[in-house]
N, C-alpha and C. Protein backbone atom coordinates (compact mmCIF):
# COMPACT_ATOMS: atom_id res chain seq x y z
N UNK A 1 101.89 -51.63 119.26
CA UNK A 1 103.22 -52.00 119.68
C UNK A 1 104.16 -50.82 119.46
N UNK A 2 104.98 -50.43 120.27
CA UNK A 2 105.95 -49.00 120.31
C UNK A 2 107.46 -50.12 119.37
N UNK A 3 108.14 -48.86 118.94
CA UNK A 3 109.48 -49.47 118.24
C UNK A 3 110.26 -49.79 119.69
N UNK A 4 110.52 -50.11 120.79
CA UNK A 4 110.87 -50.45 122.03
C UNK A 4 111.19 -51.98 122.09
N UNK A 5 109.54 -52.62 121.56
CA UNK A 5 109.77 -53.62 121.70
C UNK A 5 109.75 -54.51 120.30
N UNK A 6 110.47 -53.55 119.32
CA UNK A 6 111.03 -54.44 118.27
C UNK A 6 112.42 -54.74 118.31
N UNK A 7 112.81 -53.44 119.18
CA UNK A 7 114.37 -53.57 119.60
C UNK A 7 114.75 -54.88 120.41
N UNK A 8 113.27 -54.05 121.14
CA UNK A 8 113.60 -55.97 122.35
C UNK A 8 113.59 -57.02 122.14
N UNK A 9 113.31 -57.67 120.70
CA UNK A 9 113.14 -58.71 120.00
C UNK A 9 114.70 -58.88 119.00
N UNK A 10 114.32 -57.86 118.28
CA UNK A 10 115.64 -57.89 117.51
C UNK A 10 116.91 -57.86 117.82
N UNK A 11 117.63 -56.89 118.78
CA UNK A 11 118.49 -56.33 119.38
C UNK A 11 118.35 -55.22 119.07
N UNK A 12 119.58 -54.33 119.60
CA UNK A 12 119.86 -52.71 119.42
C UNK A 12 121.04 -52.73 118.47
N UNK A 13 122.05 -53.69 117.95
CA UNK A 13 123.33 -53.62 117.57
C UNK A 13 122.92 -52.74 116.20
N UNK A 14 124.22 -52.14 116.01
CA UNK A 14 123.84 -50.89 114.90
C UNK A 14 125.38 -50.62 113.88
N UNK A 15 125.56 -51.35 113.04
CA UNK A 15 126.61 -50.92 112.41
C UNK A 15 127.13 -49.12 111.56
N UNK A 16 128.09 -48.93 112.22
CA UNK A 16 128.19 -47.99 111.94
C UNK A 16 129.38 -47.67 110.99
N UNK A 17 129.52 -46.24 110.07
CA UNK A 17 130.82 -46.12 109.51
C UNK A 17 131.07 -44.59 109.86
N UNK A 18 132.21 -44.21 109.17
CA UNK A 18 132.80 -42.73 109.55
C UNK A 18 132.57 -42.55 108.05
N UNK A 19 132.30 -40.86 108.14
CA UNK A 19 132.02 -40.12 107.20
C UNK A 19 133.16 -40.41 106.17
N UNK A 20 134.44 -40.52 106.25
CA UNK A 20 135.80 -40.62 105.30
C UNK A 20 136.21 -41.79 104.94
N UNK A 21 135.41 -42.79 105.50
CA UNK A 21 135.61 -43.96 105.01
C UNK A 21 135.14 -44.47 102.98
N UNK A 22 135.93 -44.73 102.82
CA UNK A 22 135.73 -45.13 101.00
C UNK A 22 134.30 -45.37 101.17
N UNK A 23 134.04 -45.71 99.98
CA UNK A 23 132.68 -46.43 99.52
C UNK A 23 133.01 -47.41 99.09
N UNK A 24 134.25 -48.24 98.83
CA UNK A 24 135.13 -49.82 98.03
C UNK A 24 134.70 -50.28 99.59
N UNK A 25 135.04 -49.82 100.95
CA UNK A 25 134.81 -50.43 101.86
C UNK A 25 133.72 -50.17 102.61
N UNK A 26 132.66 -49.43 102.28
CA UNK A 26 131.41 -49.47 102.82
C UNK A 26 130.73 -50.70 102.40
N UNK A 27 130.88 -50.97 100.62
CA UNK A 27 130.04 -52.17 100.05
C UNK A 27 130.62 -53.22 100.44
N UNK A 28 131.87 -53.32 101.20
CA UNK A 28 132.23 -54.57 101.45
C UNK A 28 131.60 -54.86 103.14
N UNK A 29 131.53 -53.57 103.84
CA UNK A 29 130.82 -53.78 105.25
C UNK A 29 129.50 -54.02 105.11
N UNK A 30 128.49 -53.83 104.09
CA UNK A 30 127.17 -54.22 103.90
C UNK A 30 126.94 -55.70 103.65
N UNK A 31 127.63 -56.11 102.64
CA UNK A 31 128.05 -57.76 102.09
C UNK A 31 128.55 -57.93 103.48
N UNK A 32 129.16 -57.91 104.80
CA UNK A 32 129.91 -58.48 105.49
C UNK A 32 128.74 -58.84 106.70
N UNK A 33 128.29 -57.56 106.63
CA UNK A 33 126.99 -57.58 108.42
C UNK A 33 125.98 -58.16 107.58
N UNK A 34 125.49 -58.21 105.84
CA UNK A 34 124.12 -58.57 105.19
C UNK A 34 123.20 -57.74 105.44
N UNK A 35 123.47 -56.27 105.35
CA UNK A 35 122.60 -55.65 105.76
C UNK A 35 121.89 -54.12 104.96
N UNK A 36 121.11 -53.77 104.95
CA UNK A 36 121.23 -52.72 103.00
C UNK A 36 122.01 -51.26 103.47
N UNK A 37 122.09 -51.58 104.60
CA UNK A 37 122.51 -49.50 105.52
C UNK A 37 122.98 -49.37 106.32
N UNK A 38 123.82 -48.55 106.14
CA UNK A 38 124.82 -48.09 107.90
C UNK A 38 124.39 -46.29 108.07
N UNK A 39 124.52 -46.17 109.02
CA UNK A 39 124.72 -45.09 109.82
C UNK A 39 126.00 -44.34 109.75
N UNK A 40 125.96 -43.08 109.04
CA UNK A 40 126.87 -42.20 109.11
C UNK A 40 127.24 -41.75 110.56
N UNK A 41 128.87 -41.50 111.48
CA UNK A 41 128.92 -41.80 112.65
C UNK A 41 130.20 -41.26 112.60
N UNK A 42 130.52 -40.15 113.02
CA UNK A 42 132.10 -39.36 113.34
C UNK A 42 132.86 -40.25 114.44
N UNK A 43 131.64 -40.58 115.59
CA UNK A 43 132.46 -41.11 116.72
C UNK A 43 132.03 -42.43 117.31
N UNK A 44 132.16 -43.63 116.18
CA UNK A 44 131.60 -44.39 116.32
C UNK A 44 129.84 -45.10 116.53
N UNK A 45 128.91 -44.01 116.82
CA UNK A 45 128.20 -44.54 117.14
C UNK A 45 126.98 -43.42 118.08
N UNK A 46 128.02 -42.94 118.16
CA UNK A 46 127.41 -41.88 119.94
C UNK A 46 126.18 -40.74 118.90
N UNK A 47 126.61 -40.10 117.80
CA UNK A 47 125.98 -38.87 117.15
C UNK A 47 125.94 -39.77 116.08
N UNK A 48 124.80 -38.94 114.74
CA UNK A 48 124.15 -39.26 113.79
C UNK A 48 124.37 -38.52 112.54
N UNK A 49 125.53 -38.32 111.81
CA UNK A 49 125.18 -37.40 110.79
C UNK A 49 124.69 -37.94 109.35
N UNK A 50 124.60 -38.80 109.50
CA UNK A 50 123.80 -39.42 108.16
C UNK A 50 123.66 -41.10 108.28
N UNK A 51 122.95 -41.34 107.18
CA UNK A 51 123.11 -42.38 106.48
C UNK A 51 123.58 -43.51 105.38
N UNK A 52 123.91 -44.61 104.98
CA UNK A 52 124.28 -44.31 103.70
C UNK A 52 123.71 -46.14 103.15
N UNK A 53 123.24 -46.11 102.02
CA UNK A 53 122.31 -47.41 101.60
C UNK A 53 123.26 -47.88 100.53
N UNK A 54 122.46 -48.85 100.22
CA UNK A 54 122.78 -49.62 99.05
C UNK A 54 121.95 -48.54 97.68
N UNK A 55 121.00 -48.47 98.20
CA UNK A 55 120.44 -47.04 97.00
C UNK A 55 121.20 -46.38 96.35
N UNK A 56 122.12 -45.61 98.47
CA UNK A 56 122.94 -44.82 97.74
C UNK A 56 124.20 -45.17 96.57
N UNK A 57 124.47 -45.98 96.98
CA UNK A 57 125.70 -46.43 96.27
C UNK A 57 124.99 -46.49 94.80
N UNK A 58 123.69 -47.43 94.39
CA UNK A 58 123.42 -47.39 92.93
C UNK A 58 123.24 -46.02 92.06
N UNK A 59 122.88 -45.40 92.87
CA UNK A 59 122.17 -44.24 92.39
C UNK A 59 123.26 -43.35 91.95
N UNK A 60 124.87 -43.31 92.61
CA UNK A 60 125.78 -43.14 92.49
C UNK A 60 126.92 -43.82 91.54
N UNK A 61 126.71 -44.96 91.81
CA UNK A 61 127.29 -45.86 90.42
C UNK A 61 126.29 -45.08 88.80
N UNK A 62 125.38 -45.21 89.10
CA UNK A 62 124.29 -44.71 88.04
C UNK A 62 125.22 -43.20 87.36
N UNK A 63 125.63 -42.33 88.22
CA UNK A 63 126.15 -40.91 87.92
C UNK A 63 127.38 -41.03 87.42
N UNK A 64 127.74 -41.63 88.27
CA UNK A 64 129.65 -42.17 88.35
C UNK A 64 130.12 -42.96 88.06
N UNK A 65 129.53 -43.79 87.41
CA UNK A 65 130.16 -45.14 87.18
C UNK A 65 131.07 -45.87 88.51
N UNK A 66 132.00 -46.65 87.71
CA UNK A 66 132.81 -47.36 88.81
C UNK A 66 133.77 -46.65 90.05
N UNK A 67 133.78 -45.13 89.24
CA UNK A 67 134.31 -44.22 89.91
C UNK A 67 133.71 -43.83 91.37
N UNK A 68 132.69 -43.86 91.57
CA UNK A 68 131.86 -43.76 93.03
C UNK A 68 132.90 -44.86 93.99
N UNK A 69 133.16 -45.78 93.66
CA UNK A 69 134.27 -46.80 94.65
C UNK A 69 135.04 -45.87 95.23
N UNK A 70 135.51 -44.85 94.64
CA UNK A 70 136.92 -43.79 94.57
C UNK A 70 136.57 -42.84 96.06
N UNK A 71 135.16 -42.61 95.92
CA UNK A 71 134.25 -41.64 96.78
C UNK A 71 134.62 -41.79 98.37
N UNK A 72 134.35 -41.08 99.12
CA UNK A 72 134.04 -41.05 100.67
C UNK A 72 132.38 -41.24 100.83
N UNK A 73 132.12 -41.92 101.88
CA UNK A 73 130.95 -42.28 102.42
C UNK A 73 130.24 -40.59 102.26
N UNK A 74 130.93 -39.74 103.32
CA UNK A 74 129.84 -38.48 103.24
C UNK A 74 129.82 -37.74 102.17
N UNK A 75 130.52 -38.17 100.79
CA UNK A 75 130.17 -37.89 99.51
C UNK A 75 128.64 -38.32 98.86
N UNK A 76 128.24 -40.48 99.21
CA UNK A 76 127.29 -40.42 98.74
C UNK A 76 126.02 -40.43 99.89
N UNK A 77 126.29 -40.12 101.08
CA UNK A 77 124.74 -40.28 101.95
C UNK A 77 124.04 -39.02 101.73
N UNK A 78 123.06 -39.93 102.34
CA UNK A 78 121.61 -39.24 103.20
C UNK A 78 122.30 -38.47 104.14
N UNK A 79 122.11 -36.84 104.24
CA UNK A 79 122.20 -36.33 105.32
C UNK A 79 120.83 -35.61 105.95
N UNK A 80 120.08 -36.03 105.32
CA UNK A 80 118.83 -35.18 106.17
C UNK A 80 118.51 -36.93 106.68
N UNK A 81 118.11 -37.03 108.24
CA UNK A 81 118.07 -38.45 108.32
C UNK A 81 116.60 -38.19 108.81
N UNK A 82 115.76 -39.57 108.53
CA UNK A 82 114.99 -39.86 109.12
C UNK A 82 114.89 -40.04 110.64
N UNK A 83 114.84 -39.95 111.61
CA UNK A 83 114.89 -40.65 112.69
C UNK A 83 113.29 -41.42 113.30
N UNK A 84 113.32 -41.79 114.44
CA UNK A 84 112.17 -42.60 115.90
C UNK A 84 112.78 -42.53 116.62
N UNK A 85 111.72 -42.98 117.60
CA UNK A 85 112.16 -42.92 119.18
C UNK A 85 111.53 -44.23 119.65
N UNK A 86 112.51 -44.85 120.78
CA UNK A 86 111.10 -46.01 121.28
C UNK A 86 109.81 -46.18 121.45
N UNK A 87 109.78 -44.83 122.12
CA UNK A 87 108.32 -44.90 122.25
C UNK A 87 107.15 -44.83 120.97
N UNK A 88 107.83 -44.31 119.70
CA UNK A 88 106.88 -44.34 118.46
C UNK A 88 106.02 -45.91 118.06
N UNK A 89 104.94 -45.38 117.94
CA UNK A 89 104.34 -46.59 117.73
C UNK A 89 104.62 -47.17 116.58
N UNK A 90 104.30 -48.27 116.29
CA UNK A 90 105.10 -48.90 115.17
C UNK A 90 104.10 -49.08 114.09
N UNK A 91 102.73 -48.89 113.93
CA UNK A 91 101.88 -48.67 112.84
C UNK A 91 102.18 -47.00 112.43
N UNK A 92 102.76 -46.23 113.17
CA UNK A 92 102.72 -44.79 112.82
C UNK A 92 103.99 -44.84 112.02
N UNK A 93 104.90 -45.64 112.69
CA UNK A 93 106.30 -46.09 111.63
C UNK A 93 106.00 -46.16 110.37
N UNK A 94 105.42 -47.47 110.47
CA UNK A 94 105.28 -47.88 108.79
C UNK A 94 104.86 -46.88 107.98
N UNK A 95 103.69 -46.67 108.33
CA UNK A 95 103.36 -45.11 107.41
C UNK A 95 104.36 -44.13 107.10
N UNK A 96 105.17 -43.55 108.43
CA UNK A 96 105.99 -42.99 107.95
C UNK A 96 107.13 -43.48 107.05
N UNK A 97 107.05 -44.69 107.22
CA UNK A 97 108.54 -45.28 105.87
C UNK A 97 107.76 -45.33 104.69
N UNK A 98 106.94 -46.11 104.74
CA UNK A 98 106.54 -45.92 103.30
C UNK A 98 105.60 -44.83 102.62
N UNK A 99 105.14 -43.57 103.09
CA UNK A 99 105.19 -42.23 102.65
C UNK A 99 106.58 -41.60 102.66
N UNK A 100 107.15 -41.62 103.12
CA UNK A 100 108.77 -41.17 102.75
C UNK A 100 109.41 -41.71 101.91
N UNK A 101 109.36 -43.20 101.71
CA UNK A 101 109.99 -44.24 100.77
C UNK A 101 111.36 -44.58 101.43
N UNK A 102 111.55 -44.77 102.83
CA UNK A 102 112.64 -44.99 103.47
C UNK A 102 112.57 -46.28 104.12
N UNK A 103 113.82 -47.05 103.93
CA UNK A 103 113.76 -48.67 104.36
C UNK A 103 114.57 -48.70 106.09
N UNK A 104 115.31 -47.60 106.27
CA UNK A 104 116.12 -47.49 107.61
C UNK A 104 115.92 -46.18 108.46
N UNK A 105 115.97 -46.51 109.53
CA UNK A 105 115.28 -45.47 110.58
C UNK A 105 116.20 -45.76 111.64
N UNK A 106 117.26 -44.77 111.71
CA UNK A 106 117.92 -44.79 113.49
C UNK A 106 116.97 -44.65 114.52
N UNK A 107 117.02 -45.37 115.53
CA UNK A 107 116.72 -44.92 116.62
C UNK A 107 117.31 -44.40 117.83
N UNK A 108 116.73 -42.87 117.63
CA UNK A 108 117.49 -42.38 118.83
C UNK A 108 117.16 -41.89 120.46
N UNK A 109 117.54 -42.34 121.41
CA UNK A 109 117.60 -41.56 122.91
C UNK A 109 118.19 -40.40 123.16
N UNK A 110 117.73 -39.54 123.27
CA UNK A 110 118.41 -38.37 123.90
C UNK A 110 119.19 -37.51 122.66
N UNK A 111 119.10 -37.96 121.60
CA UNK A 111 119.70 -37.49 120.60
C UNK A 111 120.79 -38.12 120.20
N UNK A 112 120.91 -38.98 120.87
CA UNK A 112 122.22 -40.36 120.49
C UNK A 112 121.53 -41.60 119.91
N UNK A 113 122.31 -42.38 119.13
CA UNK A 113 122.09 -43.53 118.38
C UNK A 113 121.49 -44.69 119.69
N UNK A 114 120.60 -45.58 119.32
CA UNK A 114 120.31 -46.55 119.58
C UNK A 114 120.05 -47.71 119.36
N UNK A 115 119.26 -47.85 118.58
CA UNK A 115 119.12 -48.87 117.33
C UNK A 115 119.15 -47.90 116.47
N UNK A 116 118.90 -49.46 115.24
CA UNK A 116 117.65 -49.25 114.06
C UNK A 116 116.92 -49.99 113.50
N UNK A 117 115.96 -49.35 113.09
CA UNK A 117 115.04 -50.25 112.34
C UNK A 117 114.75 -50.35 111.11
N UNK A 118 114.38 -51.35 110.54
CA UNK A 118 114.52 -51.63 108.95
C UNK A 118 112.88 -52.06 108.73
N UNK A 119 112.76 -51.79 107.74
CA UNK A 119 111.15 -51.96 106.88
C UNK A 119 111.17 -53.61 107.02
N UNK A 120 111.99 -54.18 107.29
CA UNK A 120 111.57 -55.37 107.47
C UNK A 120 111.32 -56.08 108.45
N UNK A 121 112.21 -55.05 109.53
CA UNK A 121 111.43 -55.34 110.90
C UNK A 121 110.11 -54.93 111.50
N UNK A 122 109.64 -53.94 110.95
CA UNK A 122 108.28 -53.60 110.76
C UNK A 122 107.27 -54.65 110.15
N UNK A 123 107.71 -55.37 108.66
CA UNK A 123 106.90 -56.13 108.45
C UNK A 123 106.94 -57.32 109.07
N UNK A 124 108.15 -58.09 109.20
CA UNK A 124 108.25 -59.17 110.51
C UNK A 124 107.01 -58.74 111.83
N UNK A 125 107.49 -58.08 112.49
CA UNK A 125 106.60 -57.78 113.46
C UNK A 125 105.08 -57.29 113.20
N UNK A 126 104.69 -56.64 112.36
CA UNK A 126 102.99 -56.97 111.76
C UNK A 126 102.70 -58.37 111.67
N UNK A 127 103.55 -59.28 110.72
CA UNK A 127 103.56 -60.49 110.36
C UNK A 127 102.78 -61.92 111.92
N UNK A 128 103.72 -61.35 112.85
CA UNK A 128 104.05 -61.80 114.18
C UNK A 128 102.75 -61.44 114.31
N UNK A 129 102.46 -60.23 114.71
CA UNK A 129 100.90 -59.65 115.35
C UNK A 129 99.75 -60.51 114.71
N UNK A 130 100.23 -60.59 113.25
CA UNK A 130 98.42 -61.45 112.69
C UNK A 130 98.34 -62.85 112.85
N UNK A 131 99.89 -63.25 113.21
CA UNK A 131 99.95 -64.82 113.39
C UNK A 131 99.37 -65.07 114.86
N UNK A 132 99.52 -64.24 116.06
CA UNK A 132 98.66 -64.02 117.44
C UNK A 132 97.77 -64.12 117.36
N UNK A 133 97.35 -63.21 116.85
CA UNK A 133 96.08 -63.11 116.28
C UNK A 133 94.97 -63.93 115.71
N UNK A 134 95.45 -64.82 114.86
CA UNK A 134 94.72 -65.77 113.81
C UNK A 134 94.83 -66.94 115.22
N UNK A 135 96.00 -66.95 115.94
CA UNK A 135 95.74 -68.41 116.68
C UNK A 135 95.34 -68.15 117.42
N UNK A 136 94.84 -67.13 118.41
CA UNK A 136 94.16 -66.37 118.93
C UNK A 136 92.42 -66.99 118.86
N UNK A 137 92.00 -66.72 117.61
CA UNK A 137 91.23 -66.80 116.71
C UNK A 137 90.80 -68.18 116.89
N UNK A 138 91.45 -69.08 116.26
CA UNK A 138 90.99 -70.49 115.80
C UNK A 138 90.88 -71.35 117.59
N UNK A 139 91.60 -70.74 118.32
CA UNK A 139 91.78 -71.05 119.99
C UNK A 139 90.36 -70.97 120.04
N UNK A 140 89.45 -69.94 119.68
CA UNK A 140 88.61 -69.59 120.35
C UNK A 140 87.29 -69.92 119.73
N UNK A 141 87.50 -70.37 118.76
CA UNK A 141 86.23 -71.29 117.50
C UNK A 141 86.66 -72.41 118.00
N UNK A 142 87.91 -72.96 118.75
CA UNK A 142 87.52 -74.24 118.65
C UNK A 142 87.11 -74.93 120.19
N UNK A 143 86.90 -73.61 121.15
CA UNK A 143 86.16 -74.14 122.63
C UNK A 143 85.00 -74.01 122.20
């Protein structure tokens, strides 16, 4: 299965923030969409310059204490980003997230944002594949 058609299942919607935006209001846009990561995004959406997690924020509270609230977003992200493309297959995904240890993956066209995908849409969709599969299976033990 290509990451294409996890999009096509999931959607493409992609929350994004600007590099100068606080970090008091990044953790409140994560709590708001329920979601662990946004996309670092000068112009809404169109280009990619980072990322930024819930990681980041601990890992930063961890240094900074309460003071990280005080911070700008492109203070605590990811700027080397992971990226995919639709067409990546989605067993080559997983590997790549979990040898990297990364839970979010933009997806990009042309070098612009598209989706993304989360380690849990990866495992959802394996999940999906063995449940086909198994009924697949019992369909066919029981003609």
């Amino acid at each position: 299965m290509r990451i294409a058609e996890v999009i096509r299942r999931k959607g493409a919607d992609v929350v994004t923030v600007a590099p100068d935006t606080g970090v008091a209001e990044l953790v409140a846009l994560l709590d708001e969409h329920k979601i662990g990561a946004l996309v670092v995004s000068p112009d809404g959406g169109t280009t990619v310059v980072g990322i930024v997690s819930e990681r980041d924020v601990v890992r930063h509270l961890h240094t900074d204490g309460a003071g990280v609230l005080e911070r700008t977003v492109a203070e605590i992200m990811t700027d080397e980003v992971q990226t995919c493309a639709p067409e990546d297959e989605l067993e080559s995904l997983a590997r790549r997230m979990t040898d990297l240890r990364v839970r979010h993956l933009p997806v990009l066209v042309d070098g612009h944002l598209h989706a993304i995908v989360s380690i849990g849409d990866v495992v959802k969709n394996r999940l999906d594949e063995l449940q086909d599969e198994r009924d697949q299976l019992v369909t066919y033990v029981q003609q």
